[in-house]
Protein backbone atom coordinates (compact mmCIF):
# COMPACT_ATOMS: atom_id res chain seq x y z
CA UNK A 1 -15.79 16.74 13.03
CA UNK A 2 -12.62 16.79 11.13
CA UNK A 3 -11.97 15.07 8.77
CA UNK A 4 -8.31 14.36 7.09
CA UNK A 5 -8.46 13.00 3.32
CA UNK A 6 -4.99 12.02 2.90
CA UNK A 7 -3.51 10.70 -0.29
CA UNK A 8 -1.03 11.14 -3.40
CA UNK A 9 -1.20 13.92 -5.21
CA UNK A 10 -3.77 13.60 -8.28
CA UNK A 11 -5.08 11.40 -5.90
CA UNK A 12 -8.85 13.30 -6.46
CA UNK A 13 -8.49 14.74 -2.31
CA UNK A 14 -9.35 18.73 -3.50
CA UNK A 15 -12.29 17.34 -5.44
CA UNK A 16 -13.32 14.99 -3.03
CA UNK A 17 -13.10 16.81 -0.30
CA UNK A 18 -15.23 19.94 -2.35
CA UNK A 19 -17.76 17.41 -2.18
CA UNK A 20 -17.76 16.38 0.89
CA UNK A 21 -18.19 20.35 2.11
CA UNK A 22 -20.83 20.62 0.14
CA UNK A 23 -23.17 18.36 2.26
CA UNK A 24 -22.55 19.77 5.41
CA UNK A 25 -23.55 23.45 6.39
CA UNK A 26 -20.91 25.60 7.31
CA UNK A 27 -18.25 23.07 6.92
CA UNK A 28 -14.75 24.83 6.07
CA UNK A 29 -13.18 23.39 3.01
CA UNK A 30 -8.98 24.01 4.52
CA UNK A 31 -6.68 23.60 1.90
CA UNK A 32 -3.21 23.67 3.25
CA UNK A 33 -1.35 24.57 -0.30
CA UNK A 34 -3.72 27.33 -0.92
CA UNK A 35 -2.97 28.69 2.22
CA UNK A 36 0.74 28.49 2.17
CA UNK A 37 0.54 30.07 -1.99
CA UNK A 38 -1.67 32.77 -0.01
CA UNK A 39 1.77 33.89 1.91
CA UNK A 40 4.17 35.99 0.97
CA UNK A 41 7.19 34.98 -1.50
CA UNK A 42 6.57 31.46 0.11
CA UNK A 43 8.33 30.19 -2.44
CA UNK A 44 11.71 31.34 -1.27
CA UNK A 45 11.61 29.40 2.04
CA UNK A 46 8.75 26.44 1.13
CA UNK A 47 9.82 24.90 4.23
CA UNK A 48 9.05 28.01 6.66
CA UNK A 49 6.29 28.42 4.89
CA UNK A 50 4.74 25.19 4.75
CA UNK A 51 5.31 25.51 8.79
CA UNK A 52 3.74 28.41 9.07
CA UNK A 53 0.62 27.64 6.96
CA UNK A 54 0.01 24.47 9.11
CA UNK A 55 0.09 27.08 12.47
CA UNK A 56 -2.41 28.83 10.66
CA UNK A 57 -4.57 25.59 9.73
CA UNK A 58 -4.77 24.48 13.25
CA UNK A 59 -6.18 27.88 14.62
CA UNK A 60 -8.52 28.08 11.81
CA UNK A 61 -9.47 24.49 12.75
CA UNK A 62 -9.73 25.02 16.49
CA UNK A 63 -11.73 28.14 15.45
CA UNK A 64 -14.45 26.76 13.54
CA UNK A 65 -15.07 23.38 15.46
CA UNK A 66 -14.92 25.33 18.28
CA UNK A 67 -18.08 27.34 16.39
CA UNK A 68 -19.53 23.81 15.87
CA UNK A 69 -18.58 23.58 12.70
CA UNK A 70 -16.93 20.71 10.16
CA UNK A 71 -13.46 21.08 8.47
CA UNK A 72 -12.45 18.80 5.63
CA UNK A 73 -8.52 18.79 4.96
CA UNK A 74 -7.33 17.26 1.69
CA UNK A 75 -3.10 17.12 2.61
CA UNK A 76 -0.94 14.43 1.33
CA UNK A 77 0.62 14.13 4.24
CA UNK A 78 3.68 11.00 4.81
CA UNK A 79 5.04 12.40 8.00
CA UNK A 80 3.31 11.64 10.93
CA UNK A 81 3.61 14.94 13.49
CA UNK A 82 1.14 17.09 11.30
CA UNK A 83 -1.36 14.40 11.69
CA UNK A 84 -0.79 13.86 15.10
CA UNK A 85 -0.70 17.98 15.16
CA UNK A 86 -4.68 18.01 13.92
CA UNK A 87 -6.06 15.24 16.19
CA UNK A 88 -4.62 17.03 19.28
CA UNK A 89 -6.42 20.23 18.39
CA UNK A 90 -9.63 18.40 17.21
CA UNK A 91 -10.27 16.86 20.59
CA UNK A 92 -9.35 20.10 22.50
CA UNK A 93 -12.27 21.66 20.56
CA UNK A 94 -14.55 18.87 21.51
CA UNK A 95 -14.31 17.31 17.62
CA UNK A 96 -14.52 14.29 16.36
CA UNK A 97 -11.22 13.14 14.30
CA UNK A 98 -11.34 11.31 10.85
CA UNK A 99 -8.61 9.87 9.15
CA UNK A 100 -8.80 8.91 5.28
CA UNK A 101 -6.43 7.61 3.35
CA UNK A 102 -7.22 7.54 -1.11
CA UNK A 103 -5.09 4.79 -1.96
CA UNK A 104 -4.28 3.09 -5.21
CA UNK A 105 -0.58 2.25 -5.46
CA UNK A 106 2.57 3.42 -6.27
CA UNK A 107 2.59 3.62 -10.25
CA UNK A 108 -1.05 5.09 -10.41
CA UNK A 109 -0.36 7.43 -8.19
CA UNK A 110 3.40 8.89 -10.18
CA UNK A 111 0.89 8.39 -13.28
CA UNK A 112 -2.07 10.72 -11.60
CA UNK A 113 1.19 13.39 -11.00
CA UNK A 114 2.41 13.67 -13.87
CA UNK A 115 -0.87 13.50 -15.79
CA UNK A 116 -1.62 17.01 -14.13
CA UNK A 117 1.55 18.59 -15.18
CA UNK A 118 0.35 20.71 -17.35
CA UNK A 119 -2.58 21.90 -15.21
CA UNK A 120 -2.92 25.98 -14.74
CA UNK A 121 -4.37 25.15 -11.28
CA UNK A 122 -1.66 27.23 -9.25
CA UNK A 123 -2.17 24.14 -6.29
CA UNK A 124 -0.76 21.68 -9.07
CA UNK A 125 2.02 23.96 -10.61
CA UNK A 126 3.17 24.76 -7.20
CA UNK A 127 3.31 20.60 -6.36
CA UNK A 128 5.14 20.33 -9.53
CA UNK A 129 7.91 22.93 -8.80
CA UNK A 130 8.37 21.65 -5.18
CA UNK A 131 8.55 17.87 -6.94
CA UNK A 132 11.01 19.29 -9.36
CA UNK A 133 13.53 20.64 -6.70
CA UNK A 134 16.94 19.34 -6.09
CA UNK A 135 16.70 16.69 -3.71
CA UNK A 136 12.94 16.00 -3.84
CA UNK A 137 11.44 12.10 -3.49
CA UNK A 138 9.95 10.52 -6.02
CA UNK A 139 5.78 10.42 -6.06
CA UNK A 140 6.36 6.76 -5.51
CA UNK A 141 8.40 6.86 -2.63
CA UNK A 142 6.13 9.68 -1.16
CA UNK A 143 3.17 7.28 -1.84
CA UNK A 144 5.02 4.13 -0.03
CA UNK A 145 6.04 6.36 2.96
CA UNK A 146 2.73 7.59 3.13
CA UNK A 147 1.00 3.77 3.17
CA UNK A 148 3.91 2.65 5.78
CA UNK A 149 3.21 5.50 8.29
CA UNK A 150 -0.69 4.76 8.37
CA UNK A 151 -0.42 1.01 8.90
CA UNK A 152 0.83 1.84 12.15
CA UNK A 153 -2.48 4.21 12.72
CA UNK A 154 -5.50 1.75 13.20
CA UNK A 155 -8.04 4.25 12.97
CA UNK A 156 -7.67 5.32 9.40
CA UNK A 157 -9.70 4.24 7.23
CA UNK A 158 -8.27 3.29 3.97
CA UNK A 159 -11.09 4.10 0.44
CA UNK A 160 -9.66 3.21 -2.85
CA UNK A 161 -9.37 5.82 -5.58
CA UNK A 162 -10.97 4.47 -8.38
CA UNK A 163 -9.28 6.13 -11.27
CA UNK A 164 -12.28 8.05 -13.88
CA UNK A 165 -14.80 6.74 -10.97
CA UNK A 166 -15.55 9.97 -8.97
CA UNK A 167 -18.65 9.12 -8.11
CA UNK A 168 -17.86 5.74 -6.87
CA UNK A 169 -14.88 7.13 -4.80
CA UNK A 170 -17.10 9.97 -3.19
CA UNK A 171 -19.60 7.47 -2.29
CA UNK A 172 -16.89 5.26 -0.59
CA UNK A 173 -15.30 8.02 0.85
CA UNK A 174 -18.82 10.01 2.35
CA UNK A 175 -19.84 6.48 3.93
CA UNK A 176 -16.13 6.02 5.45
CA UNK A 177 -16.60 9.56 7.01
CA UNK A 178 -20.32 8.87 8.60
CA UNK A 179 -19.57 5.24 9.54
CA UNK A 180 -16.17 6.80 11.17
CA UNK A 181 -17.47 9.52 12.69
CA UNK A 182 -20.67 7.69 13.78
CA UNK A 183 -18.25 4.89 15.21
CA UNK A 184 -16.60 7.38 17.60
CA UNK A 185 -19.48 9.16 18.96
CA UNK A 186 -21.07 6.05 20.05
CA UNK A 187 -17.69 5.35 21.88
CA UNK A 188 -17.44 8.73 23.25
């Protein structure tokens, strides 16, 4: 199984989707941004690089459920190919595909972004720079292209990010993922 946890940043995906790894053996905990800071002067072409760590994502996906493994993905992701990129490979390697989205709403999730500002995480100073650039979209227009693109993809399942409620949002999200991934198996 794969599962995407897609959402804003500050959103609680990383931490989320930590946990989620944790209850399954072998799963593979893919973090996108850590992969691209993992490149070379990345920063000098984001773009490129960004490309090229999602090339990399998908063979280390097809890879490991190819091994029979889970992967867990926490991207904020408002662009549909990527997405579309994932499932593809997922079914090639015989996975299952789950899409969540962490929603709140626009506000909460600018407020969650800049809350993290000052965070020495190097995931959350790199999102900070790239938000920072000349040209870059507001969190809240991210977060409103990101809800208008999934209403037009019926099998995502939406769990609310309860803001200072991990607990409550893992639990939602865990039994999203099993009921999902349960759901398609029987139909498969």
């Amino acid at each position: 199984m794969l599962a995407l946890i897609n959402g804003a940043p500050g959103s609680g995906k990383s931490t989320l989707a930590r946990l989620l790894v944790d209850e399954r053996p072998l799963a593979l905990l893919l973090d996108i941004d850590t992969l691209r800071g993992q490149l070379g002067r990345w920063s000098g072409d984001p773009a490129a690089a960004g490309m090229a760590a999602r090339l990399l994502a998908l063979a280390m996906v097809r890879t490991h459920l190819e091994a029979g493994c889970d992967v867990v993905i926490p991207q904020f992701l408002f662009r549909l190919p990527f997405i579309l990129d994932l499932e593809r490979v997922t079914y090639e390697a015989g996975g299952r595909f789950v899409e969540v989205a962490l929603v709140s709403n626009p506000e909460e999730a600018a407020s969650r972004f800049a809350a993290r500002m000052g965070s020495f995480d190097p995931n959350h100073q790199d999102a900070a720079r790239l938000q920072q650039a000349l040209g870059a979209q507001p969190i809240e227009e991210l977060y409103v292209a990101m809800i208008e693109m999934l209403r037009d993809r019926p099998g995502t399942v939406f769990v609310e990010s309860v803001p200072g409620d991990l607990e409550a949002t893992f639990v939602a999200l865990n039994q999203a993922v099993l009921e999902h991934a349960s759901d398609q198996s029987s139909q498969g």
